[in-house]
Protein backbone atom coordinates (compact mmCIF):
# COMPACT_ATOMS: atom_id res chain seq x y z
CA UNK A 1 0.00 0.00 0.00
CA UNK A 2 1.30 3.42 -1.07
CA UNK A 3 1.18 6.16 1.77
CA UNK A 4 0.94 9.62 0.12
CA UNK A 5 2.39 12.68 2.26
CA UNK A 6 -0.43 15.14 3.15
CA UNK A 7 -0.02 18.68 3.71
CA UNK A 8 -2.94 21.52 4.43
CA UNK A 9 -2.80 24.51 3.31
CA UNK A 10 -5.39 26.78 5.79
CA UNK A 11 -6.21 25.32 8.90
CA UNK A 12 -9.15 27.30 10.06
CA UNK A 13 -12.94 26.15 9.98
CA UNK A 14 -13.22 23.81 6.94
CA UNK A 15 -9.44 22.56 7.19
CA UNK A 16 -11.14 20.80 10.27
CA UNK A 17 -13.75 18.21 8.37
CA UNK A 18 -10.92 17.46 5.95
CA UNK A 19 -8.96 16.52 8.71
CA UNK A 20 -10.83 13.77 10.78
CA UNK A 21 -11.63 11.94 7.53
CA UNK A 22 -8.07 12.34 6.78
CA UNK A 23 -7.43 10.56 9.94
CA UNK A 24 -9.66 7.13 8.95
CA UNK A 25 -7.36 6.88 5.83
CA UNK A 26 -4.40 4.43 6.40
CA UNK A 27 -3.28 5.79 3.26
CA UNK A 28 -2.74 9.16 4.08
CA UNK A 29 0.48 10.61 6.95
CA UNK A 30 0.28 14.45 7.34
CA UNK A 31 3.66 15.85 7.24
CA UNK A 32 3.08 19.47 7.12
CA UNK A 33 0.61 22.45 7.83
CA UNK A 34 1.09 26.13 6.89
CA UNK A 35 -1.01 28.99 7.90
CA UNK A 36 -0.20 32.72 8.59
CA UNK A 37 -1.44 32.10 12.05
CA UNK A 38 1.03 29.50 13.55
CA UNK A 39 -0.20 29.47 16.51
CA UNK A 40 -3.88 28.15 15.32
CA UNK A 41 -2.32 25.65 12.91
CA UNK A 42 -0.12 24.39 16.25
CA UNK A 43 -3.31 23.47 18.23
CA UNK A 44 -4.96 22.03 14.80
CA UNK A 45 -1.79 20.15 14.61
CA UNK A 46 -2.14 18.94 18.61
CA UNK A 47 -5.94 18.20 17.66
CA UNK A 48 -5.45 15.54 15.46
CA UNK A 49 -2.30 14.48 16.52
CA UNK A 50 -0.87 14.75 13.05
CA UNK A 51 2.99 15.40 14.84
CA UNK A 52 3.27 17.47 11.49
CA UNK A 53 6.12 20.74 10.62
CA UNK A 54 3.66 23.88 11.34
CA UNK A 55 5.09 26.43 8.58
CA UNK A 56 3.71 30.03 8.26
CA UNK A 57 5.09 30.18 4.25
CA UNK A 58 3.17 27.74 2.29
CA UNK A 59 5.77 28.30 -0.49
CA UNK A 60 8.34 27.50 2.22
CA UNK A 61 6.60 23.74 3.26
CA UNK A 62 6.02 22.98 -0.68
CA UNK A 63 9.60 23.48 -1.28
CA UNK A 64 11.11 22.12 1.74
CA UNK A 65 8.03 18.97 2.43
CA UNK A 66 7.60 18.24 -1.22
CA UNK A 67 4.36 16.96 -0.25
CA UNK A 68 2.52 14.11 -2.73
CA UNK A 69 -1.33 15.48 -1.79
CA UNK A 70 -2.55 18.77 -0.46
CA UNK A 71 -5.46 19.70 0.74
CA UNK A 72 -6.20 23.75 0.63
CA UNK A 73 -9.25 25.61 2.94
CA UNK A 74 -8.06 28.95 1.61
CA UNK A 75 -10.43 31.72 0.75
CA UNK A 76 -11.77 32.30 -2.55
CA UNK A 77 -9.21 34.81 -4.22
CA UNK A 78 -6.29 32.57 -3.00
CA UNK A 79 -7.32 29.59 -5.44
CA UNK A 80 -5.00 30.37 -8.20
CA UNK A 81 -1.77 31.51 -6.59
CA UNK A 82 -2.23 28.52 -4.41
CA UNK A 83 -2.47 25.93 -7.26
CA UNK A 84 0.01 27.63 -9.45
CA UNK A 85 2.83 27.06 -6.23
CA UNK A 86 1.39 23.42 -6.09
CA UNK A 87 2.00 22.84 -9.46
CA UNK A 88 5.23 24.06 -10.21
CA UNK A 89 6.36 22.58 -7.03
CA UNK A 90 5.56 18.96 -8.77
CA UNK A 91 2.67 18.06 -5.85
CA UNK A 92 0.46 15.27 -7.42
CA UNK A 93 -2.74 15.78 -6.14
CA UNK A 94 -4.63 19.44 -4.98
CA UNK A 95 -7.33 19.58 -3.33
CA UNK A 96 -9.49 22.62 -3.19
CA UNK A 97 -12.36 24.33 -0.91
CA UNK A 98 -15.23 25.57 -3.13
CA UNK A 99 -15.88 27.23 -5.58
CA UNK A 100 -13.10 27.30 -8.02
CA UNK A 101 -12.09 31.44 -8.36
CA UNK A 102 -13.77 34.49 -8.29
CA UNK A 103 -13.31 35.13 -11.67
CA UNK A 104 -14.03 33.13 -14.88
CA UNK A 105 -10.55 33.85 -15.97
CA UNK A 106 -9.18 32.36 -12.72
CA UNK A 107 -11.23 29.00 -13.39
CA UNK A 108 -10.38 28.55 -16.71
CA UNK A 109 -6.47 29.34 -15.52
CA UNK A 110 -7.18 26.67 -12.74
CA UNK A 111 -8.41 24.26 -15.45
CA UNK A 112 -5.11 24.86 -18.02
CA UNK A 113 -2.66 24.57 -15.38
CA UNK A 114 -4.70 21.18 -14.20
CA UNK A 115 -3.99 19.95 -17.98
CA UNK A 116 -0.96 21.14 -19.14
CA UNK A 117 0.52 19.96 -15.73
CA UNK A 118 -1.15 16.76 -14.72
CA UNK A 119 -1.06 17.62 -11.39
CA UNK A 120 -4.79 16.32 -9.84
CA UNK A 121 -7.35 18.85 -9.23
CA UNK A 122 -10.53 18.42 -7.46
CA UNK A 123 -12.77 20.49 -5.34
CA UNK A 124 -14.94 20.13 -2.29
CA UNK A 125 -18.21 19.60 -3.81
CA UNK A 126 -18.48 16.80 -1.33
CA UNK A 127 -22.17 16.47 -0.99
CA UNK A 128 -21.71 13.93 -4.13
CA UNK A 129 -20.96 11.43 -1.45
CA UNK A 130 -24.12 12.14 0.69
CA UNK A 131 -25.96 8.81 0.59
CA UNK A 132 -29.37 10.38 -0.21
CA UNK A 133 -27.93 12.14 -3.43
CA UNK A 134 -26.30 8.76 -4.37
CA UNK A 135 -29.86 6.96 -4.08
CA UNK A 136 -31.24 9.98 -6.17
CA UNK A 137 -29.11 9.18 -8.98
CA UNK A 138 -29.72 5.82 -8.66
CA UNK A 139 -33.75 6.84 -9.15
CA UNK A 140 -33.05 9.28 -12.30
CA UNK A 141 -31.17 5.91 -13.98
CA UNK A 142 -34.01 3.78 -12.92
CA UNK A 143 -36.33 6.12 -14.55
CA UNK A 144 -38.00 5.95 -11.19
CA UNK A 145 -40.42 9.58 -11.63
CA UNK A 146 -40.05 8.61 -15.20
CA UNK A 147 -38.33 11.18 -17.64
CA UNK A 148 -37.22 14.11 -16.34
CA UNK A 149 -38.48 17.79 -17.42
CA UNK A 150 -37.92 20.26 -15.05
CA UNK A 151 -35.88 20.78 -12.17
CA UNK A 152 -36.34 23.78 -9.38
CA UNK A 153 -32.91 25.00 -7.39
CA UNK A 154 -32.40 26.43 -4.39
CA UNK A 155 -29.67 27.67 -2.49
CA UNK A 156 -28.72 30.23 -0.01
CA UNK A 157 -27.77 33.12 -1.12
CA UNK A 158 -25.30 33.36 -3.15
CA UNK A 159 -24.79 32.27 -6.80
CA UNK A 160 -21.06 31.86 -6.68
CA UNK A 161 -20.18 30.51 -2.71
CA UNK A 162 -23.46 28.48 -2.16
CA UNK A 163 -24.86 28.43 -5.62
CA UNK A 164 -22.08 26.18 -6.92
CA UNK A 165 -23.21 23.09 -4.86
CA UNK A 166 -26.66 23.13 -5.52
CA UNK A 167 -25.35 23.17 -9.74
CA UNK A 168 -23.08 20.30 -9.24
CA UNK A 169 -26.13 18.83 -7.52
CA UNK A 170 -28.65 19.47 -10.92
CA UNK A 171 -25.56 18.54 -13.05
CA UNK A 172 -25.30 14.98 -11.43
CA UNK A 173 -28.42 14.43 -11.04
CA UNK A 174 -28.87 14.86 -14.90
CA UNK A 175 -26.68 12.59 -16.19
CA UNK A 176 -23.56 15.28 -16.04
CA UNK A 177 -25.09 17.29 -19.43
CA UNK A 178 -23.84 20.50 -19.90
CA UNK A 179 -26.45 23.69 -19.81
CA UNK A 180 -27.10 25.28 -23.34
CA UNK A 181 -28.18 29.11 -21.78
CA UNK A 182 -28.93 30.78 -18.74
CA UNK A 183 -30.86 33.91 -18.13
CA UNK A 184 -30.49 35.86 -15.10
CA UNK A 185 -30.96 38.41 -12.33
CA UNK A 186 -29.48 39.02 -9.35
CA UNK A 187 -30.48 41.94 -6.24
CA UNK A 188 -27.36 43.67 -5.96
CA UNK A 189 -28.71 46.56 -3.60
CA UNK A 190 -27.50 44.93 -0.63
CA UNK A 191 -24.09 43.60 -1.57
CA UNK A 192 -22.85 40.17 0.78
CA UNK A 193 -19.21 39.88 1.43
CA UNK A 194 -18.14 35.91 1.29
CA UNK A 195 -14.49 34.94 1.88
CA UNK A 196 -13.22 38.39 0.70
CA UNK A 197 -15.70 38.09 -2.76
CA UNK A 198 -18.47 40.20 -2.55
CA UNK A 199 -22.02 39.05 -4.26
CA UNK A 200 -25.81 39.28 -4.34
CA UNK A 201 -28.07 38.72 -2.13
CA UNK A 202 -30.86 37.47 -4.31
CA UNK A 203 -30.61 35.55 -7.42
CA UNK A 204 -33.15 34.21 -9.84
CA UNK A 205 -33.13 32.90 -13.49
CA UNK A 206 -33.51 30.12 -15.73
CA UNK A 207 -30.89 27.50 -17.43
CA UNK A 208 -31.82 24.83 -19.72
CA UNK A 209 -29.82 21.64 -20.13
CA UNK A 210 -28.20 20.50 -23.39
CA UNK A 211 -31.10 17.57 -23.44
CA UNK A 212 -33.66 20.34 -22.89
CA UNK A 213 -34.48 19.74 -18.96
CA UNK A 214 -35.27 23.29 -17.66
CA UNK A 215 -34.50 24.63 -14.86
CA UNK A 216 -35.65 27.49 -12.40
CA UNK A 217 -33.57 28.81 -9.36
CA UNK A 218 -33.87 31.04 -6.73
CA UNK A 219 -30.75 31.65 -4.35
CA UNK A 220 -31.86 33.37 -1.17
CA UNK A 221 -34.70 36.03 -0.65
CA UNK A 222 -38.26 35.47 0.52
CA UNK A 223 -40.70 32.70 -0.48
CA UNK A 224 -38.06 29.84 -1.15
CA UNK A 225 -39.97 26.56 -1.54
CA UNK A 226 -36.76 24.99 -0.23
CA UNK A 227 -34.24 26.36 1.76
CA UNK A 228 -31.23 24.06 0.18
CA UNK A 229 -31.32 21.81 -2.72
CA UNK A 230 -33.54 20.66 -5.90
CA UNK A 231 -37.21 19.34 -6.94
CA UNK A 232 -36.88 17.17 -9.72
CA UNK A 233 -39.83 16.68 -11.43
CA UNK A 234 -40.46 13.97 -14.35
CA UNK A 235 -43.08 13.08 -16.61
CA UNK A 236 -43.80 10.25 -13.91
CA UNK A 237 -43.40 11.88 -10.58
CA UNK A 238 -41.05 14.19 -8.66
CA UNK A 239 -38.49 13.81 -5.67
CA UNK A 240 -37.16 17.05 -2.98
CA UNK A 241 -33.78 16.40 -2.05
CA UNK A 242 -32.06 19.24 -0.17
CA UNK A 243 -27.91 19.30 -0.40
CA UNK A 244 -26.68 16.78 1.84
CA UNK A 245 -29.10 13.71 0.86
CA UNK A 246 -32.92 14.29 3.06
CA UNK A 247 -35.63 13.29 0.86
CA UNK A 248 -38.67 15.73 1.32
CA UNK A 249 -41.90 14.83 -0.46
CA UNK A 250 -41.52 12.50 -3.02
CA UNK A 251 -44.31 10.78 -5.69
CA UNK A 252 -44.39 8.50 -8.10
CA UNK A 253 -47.80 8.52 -10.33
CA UNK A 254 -46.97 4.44 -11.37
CA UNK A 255 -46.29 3.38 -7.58
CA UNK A 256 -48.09 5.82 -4.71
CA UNK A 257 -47.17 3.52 -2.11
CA UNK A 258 -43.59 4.29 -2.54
CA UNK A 259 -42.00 5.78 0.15
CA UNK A 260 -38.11 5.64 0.36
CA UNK A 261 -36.21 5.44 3.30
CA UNK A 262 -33.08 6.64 3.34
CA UNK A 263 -30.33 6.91 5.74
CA UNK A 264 -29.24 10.10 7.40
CA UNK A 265 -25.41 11.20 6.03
CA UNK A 266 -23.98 13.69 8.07
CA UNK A 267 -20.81 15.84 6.96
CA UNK A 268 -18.25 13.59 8.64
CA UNK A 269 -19.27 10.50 6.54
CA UNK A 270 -19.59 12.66 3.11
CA UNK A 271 -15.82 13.71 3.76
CA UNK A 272 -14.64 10.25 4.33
CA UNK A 273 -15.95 9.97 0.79
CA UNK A 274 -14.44 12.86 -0.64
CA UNK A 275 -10.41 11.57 1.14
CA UNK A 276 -11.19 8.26 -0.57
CA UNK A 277 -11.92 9.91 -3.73
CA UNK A 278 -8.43 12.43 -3.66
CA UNK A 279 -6.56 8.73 -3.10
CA UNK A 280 -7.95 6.35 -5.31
CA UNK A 281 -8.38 8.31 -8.29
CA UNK A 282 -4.63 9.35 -7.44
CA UNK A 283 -3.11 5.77 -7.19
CA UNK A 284 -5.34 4.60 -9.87
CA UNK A 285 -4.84 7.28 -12.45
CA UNK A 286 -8.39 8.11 -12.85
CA UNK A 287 -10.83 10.55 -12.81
CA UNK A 288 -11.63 12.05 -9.29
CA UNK A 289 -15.53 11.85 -8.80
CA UNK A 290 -14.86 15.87 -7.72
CA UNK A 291 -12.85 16.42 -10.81
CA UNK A 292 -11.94 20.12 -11.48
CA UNK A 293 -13.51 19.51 -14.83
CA UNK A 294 -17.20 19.35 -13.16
CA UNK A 295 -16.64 21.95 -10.79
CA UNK A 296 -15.66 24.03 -14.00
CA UNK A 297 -18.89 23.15 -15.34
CA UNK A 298 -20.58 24.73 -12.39
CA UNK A 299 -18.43 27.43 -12.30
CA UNK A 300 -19.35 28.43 -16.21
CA UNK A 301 -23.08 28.75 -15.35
CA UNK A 302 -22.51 31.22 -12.58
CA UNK A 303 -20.21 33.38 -14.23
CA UNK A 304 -22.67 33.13 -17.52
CA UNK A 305 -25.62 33.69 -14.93
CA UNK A 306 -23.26 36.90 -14.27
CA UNK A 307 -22.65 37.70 -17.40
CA UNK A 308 -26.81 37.89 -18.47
CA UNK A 309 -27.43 40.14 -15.71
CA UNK A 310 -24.51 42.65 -17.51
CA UNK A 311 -25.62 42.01 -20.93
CA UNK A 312 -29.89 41.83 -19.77
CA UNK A 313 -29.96 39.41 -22.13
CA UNK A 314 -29.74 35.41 -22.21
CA UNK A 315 -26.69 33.91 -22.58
CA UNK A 316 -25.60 30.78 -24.91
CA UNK A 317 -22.47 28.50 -23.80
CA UNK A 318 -19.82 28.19 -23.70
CA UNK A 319 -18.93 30.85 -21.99
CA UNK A 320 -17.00 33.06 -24.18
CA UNK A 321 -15.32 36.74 -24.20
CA UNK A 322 -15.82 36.63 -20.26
CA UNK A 323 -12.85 36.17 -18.35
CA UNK A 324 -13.81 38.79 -15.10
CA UNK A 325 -16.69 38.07 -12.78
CA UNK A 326 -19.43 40.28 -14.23
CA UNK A 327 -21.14 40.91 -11.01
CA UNK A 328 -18.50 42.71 -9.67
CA UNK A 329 -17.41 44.67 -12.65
CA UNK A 330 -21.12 46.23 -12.18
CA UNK A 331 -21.03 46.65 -9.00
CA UNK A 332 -17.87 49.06 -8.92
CA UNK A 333 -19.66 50.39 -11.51
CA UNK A 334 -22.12 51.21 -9.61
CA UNK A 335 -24.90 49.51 -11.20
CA UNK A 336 -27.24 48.51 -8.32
CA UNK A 337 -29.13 51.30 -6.80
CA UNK A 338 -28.92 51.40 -3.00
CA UNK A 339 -31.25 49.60 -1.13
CA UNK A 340 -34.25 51.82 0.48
CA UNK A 341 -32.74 53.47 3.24
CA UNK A 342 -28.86 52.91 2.87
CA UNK A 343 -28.48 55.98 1.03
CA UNK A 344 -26.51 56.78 -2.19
């Protein structure tokens, strides 16, 4: 059995999840943390007994650890920089928080290094491995609501930090086709701040798939249906599932008896699925389940989401002559119009 040096990159909040499933893989010995504060990545270290170097420079630990795997809880706008160090520093296997960038040129950066490189890329869509959304699938193969039409998406808000899951979650769920358009809108009057990217704090529009499933989403505001997650609906019934796996109402016109049951999967189980999927894929040479390639996918219909709200006009994919993050470009440009009371 090959044991593959691990080294995180960020050891605050969501370094912390990555870390006890790290700990039920035999396969995995962390060697190394970095984070400016040295003090926090000490007690993380003490935590989970890891006995790992604590280094404040992550270009320091990549050049002096030379780990094979790391695993980065950085903040949004760090992405790039990060990967670009681990690639050039030869590590075989990145691991990323969510979402990709907070740009489309960023992501699509992300993706060439990812190919020209080798190096493997995934990202912490890990709700994949939620046992309820792996029974969903199941259902949509089975063809148990039938065909499916139309799907309606929620998320908190917003598109880009919260958004992305609850994509990934309508791409897998529909056989991983890509989206032929998007028109959007977003409520930018009240600007959010999310890991140092700021975004709306209202979204809704309309995508539809490249086999012509449409879909409707709404990402915070009033009068969500759902607070997390997708209704799938199908020319023979329709299944909630919210983004870790619970199965709300579900029907099915052929069978009205049937009433799944399906097993609660909290965080801590979904991440021992992600850590398996980092390791396998990398000793097998294959394609990670949280490739960078589908969280690229996800990443294209925010950004072209985005990108309809500048132009006020649907938008066709690929994305293409795009390589900022729209939303931001307007608001600096001051394109929202301060909410009622905050003033101009």
């Amino acid at each position: 059995m090959t044991v593959y040096r691990v080294a995180f990159i960020g050891c605050g909040n969501r370094a912390k999840p990555h870390a006890a499933a790290v700990q039920t893989d035999s396969r995995c010995e962390v060697v190394a943390l970095a984070d400016l504060n040295t003090e926090a990545a000490r007690a993380f270290n003490d935590h989970y007994g890891f006995n790992a170097v604590v280094y404040a420079d992550y270009i320091e630990m990549l050049a002096a650890v030379k780990p094979d795997i790391v695993i980065s809880c950085l903040w949004t706008p760090l992405h790039l920089q990060m990967f670009q160090a681990c690639a050039a520093a030869g590590v075989k296997a990145v691991h990323s928080e969510k979402p990709m960038a907070p740009s489309w040129g960023d992501c699509l950066e992300m993706a060439r290094i990812a190919e020209e490189t080798g190096s493997q890329l995934t990202f912490c869509h890990q709700r994949r491995f939620a046992e309820g959304n792996q029974l969903v699938r199941q259902w949509m193969k089975e063809g148990r609501i039938g065909k499916l039409l139309r799907m309606d998406l929620y998320s908190p808000p917003n598109l880009l930090d919260c958004g992305t899951h609850t994509f990934d979650q309508a791409l897998s769920f529909n056989e991983e086709i890509g989206v032929k358009w998007v028109l959007g809108a977003v409520d930018g009057t009240n600007p959010l701040n999310w890991f140092n990217v700021r975004a709306e704090s209202m979204a809704v529009g309309t995508l539809v798939f490249e086999n012509g499933v449409r879909a409707n989403i709404q990402t915070g505001g009033p009068d969500q249906d759902m607070h997390t997650g997708i209704r799938l609906i199908g020319s023979g019934g329709f299944i909630e599932v919210n983004w870790d796996g619970g199965i709300g109402e579900v029907r099915s016109y052929d069978d009205p008896a049937w009433k799944p049951e399906v097993p609660s999967s909290p965080e801590g189980n979904q991440m021992t699925g992600v850590i398996d999927d980092i390791v396998s894929s990398l000793a097998a040479g294959t394609e990670p389940e949280l490739s960078y390639r589908k969280a690229l996918r996800a990443s294209e219909i925010i950004y072209a989401f985005y990108e309809s709200v500048r132009r006020h006009a649907r938008v066709e994919l690929p994305l293409e002559g795009v390589t900022d993050n729209p939303f931001i470009q307007l608001l600096e440009a001051g394109h929202f119009a301060p909410a009622a009371g905050q003033g101009a």
